[in-house]
Each structure stands twice: as C-alpha cells, then as structure tokens.
Protein backbone atom coordinates (compact mmCIF):
# COMPACT_ATOMS: atom_id res chain seq x y z
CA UNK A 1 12.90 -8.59 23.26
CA UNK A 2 10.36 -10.76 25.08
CA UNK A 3 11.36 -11.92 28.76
CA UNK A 4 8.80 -14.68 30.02
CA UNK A 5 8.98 -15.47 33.44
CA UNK A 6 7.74 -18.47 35.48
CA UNK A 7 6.68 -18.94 38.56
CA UNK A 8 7.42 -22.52 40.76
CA UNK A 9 4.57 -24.76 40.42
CA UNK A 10 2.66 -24.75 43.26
CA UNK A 11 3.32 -21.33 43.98
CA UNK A 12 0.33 -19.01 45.63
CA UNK A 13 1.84 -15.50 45.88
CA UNK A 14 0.33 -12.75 43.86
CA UNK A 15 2.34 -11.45 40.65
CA UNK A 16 2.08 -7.66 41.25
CA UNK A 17 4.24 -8.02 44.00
CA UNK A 18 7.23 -9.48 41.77
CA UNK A 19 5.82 -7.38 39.36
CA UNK A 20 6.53 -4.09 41.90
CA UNK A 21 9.37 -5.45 42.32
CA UNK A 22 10.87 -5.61 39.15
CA UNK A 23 10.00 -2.42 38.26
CA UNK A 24 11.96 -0.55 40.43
CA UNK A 25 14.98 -2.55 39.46
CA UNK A 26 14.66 -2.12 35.56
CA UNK A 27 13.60 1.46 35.83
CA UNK A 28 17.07 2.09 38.42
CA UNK A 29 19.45 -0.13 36.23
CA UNK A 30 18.32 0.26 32.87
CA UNK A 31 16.54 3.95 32.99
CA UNK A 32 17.18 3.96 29.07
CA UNK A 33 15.24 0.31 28.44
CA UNK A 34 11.12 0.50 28.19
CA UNK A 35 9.56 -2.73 29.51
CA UNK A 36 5.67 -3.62 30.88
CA UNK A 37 3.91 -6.71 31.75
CA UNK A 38 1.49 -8.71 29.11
CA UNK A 39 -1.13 -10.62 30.60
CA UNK A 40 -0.02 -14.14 32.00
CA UNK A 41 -2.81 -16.12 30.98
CA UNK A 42 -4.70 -16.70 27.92
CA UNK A 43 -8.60 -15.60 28.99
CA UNK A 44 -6.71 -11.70 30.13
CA UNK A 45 -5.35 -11.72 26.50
CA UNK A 46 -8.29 -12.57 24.57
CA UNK A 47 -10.55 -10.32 26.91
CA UNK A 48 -8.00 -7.84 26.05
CA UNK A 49 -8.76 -8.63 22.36
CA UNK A 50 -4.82 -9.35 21.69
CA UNK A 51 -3.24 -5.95 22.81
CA UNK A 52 -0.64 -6.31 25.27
CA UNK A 53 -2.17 -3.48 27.53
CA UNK A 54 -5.78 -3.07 28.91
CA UNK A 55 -5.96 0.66 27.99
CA UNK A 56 -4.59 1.27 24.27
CA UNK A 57 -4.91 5.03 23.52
CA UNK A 58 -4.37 6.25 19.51
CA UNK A 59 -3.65 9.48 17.94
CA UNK A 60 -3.09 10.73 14.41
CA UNK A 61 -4.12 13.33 12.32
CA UNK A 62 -2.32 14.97 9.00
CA UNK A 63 0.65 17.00 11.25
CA UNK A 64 3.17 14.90 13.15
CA UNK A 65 4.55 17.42 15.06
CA UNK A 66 1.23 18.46 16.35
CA UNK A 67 0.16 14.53 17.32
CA UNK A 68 3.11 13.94 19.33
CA UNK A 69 2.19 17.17 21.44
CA UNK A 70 -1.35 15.79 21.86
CA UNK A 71 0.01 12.30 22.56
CA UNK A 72 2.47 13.72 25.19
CA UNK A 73 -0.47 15.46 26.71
CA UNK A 74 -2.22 12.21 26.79
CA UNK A 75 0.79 10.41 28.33
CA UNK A 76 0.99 12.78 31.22
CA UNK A 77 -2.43 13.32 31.92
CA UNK A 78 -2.54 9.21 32.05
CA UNK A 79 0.33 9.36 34.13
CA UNK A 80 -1.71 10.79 37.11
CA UNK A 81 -3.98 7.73 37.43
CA UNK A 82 -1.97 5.52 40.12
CA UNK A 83 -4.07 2.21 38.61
CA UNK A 84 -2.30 2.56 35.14
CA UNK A 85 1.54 1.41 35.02
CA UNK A 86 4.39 1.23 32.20
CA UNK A 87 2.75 3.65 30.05
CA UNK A 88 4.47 3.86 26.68
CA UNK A 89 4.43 4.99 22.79
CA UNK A 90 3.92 1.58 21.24
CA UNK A 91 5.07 3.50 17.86
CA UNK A 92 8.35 4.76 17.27
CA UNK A 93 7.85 8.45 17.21
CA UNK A 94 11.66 9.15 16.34
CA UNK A 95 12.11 7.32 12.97
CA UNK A 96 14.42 8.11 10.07
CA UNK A 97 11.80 9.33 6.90
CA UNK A 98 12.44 9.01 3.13
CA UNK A 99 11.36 11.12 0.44
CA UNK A 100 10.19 9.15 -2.23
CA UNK A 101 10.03 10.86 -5.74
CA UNK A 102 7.95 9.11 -8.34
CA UNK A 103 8.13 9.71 -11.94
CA UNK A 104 4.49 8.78 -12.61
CA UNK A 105 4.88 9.10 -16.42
CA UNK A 106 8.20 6.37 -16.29
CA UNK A 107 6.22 4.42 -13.89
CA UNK A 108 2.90 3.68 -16.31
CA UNK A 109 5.48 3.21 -19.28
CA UNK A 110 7.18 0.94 -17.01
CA UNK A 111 3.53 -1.20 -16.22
CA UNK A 112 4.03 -0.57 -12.47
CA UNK A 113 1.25 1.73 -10.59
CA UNK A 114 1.85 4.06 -7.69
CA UNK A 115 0.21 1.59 -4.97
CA UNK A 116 2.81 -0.93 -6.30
CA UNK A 117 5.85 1.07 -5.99
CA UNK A 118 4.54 2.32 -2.49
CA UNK A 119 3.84 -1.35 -1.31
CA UNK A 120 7.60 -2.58 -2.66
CA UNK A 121 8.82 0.52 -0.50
CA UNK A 122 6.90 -0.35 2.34
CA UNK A 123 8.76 -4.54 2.17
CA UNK A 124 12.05 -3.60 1.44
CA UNK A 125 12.47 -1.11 4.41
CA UNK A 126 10.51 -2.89 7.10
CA UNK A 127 9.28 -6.14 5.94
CA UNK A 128 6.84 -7.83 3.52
CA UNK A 129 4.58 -8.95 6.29
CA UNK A 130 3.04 -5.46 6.58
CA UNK A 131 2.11 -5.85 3.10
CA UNK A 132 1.01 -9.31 2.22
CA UNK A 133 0.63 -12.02 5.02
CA UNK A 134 2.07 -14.94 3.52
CA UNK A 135 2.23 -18.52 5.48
CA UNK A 136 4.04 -22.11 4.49
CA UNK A 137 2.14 -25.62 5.55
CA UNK A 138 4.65 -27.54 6.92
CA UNK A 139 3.60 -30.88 4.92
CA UNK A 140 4.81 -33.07 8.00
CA UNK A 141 3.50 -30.86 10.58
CA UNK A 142 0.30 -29.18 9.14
CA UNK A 143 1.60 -26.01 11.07
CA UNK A 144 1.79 -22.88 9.24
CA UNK A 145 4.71 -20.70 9.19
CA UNK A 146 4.71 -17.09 8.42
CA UNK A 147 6.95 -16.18 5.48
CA UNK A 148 8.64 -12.77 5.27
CA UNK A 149 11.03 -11.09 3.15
CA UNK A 150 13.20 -8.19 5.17
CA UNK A 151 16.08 -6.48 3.79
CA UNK A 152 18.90 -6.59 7.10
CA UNK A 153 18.96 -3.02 8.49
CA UNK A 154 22.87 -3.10 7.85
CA UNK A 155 21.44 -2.62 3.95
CA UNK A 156 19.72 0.00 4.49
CA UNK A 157 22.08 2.59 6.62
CA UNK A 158 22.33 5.30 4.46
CA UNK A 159 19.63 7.09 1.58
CA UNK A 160 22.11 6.10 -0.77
CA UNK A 161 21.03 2.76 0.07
CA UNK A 162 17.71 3.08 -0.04
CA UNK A 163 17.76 4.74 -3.65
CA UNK A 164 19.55 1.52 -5.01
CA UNK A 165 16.43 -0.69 -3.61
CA UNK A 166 15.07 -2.59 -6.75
CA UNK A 167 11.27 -1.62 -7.22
C-alpha cells in the first residue's frame, strides 16, 4: 500500500520533521507494519535511478539460509549509521516454496521445453508481468496500459492447488 501525502501549498517547513514525526507514530501503533519514505520529487527519483531508497544493498548466493544470515549482518551493521532510516528486506525472505517435478521425457513428447514450463510457473503463481511485459494502446488515449494475467491468491492456497495449474 502506497500512502502519498501533501503538503498545503505555500507551505515552507522542512519534510523530515513530519517525516520524524510519523515515524514514531507508525513504529508505536503499528510495530507489525514496515513503511519508509520515497523521494517527493521527480529529480531525487531519477538521481536515485528509480529505487525507492538511496542506499539499495543485494545479497544472494546458491544457500538461502546462509544469505539471510549475511543479509541480517548487513541490516544491523547498517543499522548503526544514524544518517540511514527505515531499513528493510525489499524481498520477502519468508515465502511459501514449491517443488516442481518435471517429467522431461513427457514434456518434449508433449512439444513444451523446460524454460516454458518454468516461465508458465513463474505467471500463474505471481503474475505474467515478471515474465513478458505486455502493454495495450488505448486507441482514444494513445496511453499504454500494462496487461497482466494473475491467478487470485485465494486459487492458489494449498499445493493441491498449485498441482492442478494448467501448464
């Protein structure tokens, strides 16, 4: 959920001290919610080169348990600099995993590849704009649109579920 804010015209105060504000009301009323601040204005955005933050930090490697330990590290360490504020895991490090089984024989008597099966997977439980970006001119307008296809999460509550996806 986005929450925009704006200030009265005309106004001259400086934002960090809303800003100040604000956090210590979220973080004592909703201690459970993460929020931060994107920049206000359009030239801290693109100087930011569109992330939301002006210090992004990434980690991965081939064991997850071992990445979250380093990124924890990370977070605390970062946590000691006074400057930096509303630090947060962008990605969801707590997610429900499926283990997908593919018959590779069925699968190139079928016609259908690996990649293709992986990339259906990948639309059906999140959405198809990871895969393919996909936009509609509006003929009146001229405006694109951005056309997904998501499966509702209510579909998809259970592995049972999942295994009944159409590929």
């Amino acid at each position: 959920m986005v929450l925009r804010i704006a200030l009265k015209e005309g106004r001259t105060t400086a934002v960090e001290g809303p800003k100040e504000r604000l956090r210590g009301v979220l973080a004592q009323t909703l201690p459970e919610v993460r929020f931060s601040f994107e920049p206000a204005d359009i030239v801290s955005e693109v100087m930011g080169f569109g992330s939301p933050t002006p210090v992004e930090v990434a980690v991965n490697g081939p064991n997850l348990v071992e990445n979250r330990a380093f990124a924890e590290k990370i977070r605390a360490e970062l946590a000691g600099v006074p400057s930096l504020r509303d630090l947060q895991f962008v990605q969801a490090l707590d997610y429900p995993t499926v283990g997908v089984q593919i018959d590779r024989e069925k699968a190139r008597l079928s016609g259908v590849s690996v990649a293709e099966i992986a990339r259906s997977m990948v639309a059906a439980t999140s959405s198809s704009q990871f895969v393919v970006l996909n936009y509609w001119p509006d003929p009146k307008s001229g405006i694109g649109y951005q056309v997904q296809v998501e499966i509702p999460y209510q579909a998809l509550d259970s592995l049972a579920k999942v295994e009944t996806i159409p590929v």
